[in-house]
N, C-alpha and C. Protein backbone atom coordinates (compact mmCIF):
# COMPACT_ATOMS: atom_id res chain seq x y z
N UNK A 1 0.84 -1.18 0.00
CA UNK A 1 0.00 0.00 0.00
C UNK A 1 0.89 1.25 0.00
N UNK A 2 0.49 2.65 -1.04
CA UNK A 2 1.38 3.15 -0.86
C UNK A 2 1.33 4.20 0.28
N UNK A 3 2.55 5.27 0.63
CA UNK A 3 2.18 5.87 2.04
C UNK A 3 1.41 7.33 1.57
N UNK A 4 0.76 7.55 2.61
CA UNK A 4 -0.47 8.29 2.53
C UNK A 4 0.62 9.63 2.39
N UNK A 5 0.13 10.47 1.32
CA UNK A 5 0.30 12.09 1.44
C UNK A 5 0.30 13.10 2.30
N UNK A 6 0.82 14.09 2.95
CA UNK A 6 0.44 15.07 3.67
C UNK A 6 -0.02 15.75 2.81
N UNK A 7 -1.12 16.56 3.35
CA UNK A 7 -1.98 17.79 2.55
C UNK A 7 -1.33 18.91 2.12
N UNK A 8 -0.60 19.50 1.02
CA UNK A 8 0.74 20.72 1.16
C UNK A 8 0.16 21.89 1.61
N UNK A 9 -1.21 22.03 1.60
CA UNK A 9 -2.01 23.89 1.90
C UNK A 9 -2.42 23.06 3.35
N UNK A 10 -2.53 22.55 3.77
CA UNK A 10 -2.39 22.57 5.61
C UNK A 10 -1.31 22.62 6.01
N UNK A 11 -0.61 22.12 5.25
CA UNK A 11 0.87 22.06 6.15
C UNK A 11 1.63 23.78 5.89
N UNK A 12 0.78 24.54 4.91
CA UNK A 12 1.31 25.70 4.80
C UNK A 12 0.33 26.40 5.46
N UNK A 13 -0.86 26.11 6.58
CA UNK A 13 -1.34 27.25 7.30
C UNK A 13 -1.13 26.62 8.74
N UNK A 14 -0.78 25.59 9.01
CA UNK A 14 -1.07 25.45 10.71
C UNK A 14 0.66 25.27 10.98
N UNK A 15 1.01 25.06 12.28
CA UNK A 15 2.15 24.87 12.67
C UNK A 15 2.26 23.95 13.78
N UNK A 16 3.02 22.86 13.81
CA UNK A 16 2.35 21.87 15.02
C UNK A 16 3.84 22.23 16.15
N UNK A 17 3.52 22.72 16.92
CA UNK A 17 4.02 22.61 18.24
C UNK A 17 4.99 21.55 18.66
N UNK A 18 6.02 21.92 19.70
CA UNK A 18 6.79 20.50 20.17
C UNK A 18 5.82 19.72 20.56
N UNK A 19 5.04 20.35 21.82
CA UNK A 19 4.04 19.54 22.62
C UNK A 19 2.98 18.85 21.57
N UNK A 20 2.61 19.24 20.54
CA UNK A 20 1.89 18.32 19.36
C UNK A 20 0.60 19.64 19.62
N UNK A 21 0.37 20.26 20.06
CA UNK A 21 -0.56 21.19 19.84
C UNK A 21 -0.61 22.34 18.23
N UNK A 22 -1.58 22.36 17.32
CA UNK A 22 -2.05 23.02 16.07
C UNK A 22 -1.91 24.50 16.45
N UNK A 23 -0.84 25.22 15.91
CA UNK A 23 -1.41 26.68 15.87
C UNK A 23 -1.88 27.17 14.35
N UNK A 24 -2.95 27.91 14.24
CA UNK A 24 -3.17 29.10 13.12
C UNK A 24 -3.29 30.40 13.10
N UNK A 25 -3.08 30.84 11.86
CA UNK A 25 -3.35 32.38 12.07
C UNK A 25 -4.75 32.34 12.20
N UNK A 26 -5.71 33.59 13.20
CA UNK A 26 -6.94 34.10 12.83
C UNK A 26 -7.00 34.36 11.58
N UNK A 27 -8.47 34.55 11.07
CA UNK A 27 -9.01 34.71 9.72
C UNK A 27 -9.04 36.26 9.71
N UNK A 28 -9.27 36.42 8.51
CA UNK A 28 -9.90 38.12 8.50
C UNK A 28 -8.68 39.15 8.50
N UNK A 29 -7.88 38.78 8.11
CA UNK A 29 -6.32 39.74 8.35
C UNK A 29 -5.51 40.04 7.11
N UNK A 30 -6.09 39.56 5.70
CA UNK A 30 -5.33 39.25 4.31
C UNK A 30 -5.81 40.50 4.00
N UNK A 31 -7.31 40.91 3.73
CA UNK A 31 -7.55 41.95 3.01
C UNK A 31 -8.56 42.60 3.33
N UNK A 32 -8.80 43.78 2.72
CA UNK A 32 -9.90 45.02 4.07
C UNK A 32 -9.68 45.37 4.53
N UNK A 33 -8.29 46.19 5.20
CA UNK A 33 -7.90 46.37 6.20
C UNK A 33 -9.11 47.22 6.50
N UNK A 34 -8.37 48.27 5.19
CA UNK A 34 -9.32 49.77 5.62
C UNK A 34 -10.76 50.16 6.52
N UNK A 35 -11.08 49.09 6.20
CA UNK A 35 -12.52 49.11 7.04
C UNK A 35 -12.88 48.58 8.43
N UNK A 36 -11.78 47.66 8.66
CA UNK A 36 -11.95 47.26 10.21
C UNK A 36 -11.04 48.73 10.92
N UNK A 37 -11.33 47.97 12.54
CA UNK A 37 -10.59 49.06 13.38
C UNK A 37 -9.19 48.39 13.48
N UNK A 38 -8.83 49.52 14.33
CA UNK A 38 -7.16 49.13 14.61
C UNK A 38 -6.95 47.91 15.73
N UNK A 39 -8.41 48.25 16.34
CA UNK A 39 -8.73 47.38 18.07
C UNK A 39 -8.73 46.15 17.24
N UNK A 40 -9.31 45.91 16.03
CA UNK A 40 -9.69 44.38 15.73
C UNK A 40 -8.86 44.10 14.84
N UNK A 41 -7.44 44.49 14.20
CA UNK A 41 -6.78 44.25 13.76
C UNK A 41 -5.16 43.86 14.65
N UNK A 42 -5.84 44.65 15.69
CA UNK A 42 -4.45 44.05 16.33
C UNK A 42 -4.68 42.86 17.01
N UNK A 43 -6.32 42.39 17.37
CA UNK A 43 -6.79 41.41 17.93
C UNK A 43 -6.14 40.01 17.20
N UNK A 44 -6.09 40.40 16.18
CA UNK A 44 -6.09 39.33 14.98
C UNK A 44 -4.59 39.14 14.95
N UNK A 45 -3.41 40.00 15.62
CA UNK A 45 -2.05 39.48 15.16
C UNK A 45 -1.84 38.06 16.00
N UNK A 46 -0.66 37.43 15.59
CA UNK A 46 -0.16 36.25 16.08
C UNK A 46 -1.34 35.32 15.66
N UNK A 47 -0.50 33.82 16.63
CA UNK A 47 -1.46 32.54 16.51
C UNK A 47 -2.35 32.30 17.35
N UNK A 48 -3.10 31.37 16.95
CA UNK A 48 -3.64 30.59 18.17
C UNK A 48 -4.05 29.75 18.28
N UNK A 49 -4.58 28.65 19.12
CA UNK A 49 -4.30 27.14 18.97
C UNK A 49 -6.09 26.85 18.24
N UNK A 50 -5.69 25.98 17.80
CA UNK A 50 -6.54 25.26 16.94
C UNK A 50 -7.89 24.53 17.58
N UNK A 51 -9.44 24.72 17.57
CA UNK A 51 -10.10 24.24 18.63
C UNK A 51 -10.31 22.62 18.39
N UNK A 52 -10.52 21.97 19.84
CA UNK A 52 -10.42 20.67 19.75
C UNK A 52 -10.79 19.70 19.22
N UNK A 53 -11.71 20.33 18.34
CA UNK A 53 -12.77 19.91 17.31
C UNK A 53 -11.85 19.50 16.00
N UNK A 54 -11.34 21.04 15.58
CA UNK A 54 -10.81 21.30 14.19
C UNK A 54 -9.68 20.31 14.43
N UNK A 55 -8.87 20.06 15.39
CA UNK A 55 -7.50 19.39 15.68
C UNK A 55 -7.51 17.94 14.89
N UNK A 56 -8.44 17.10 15.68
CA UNK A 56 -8.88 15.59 14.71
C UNK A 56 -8.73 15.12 13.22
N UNK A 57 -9.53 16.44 12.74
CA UNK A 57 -9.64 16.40 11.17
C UNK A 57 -8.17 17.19 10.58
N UNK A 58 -7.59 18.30 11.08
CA UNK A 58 -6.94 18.60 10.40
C UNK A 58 -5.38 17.12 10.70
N UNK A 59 -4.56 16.73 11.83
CA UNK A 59 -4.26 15.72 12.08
C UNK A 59 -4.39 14.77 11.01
N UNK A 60 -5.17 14.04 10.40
CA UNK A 60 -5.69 13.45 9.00
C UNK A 60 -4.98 13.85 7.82
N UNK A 61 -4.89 15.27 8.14
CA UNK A 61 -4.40 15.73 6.60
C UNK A 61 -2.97 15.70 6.80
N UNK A 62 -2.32 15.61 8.07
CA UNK A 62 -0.68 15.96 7.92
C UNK A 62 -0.12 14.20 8.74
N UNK A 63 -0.30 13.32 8.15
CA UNK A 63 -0.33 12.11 8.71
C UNK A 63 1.64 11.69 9.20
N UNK A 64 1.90 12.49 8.30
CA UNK A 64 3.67 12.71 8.80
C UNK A 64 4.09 13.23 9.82
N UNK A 65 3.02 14.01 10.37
CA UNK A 65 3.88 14.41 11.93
C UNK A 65 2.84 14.31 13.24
C-alpha cells in the first residue's frame, strides 16, 4: 500500500508545536484592512491554537507528523 500524502495547503497554514498542539493564524487579516478598526486588527495578530474539534480532522491531513 502506498504511504499516505500530507496535505501541502495545511501544512502551509497550521504549525504543530513541540508539545503536538495546532497553531493558526486568525481569519480576516489578508484583506480590508481599511474598514476594520485598529482594536480588531491588532486582535487578529499572532497565533492561536486550533479548537479541539478542528485538531482531529486537520491531524488526518498531515499524517507525517
Amino acid at each position: 500500500m502506498p504511504k499516505m500524502k500530507s496535505h501541502t495547503g495545511t501544512g502551509k497554514r497550521v504549525k504543530i508545536t513541540g508539545s503536538g498542539r495546532i497553531l493558526r493564524e486568525p481569519a480576516g487579516k489578508r484583506h480590508r484592512l481599511e474598514g476594520k478598526s485598529s482594536r480588531v486588527t491588532r486582535r487578529m495578530t499572532g497565533n492561536v491554537e486550533l479548537d479541539k474539534v478542528e485538531t482531529k480532522r486537520i491531524r488526518k491531513l498531515l499524517p507525517g507528523r
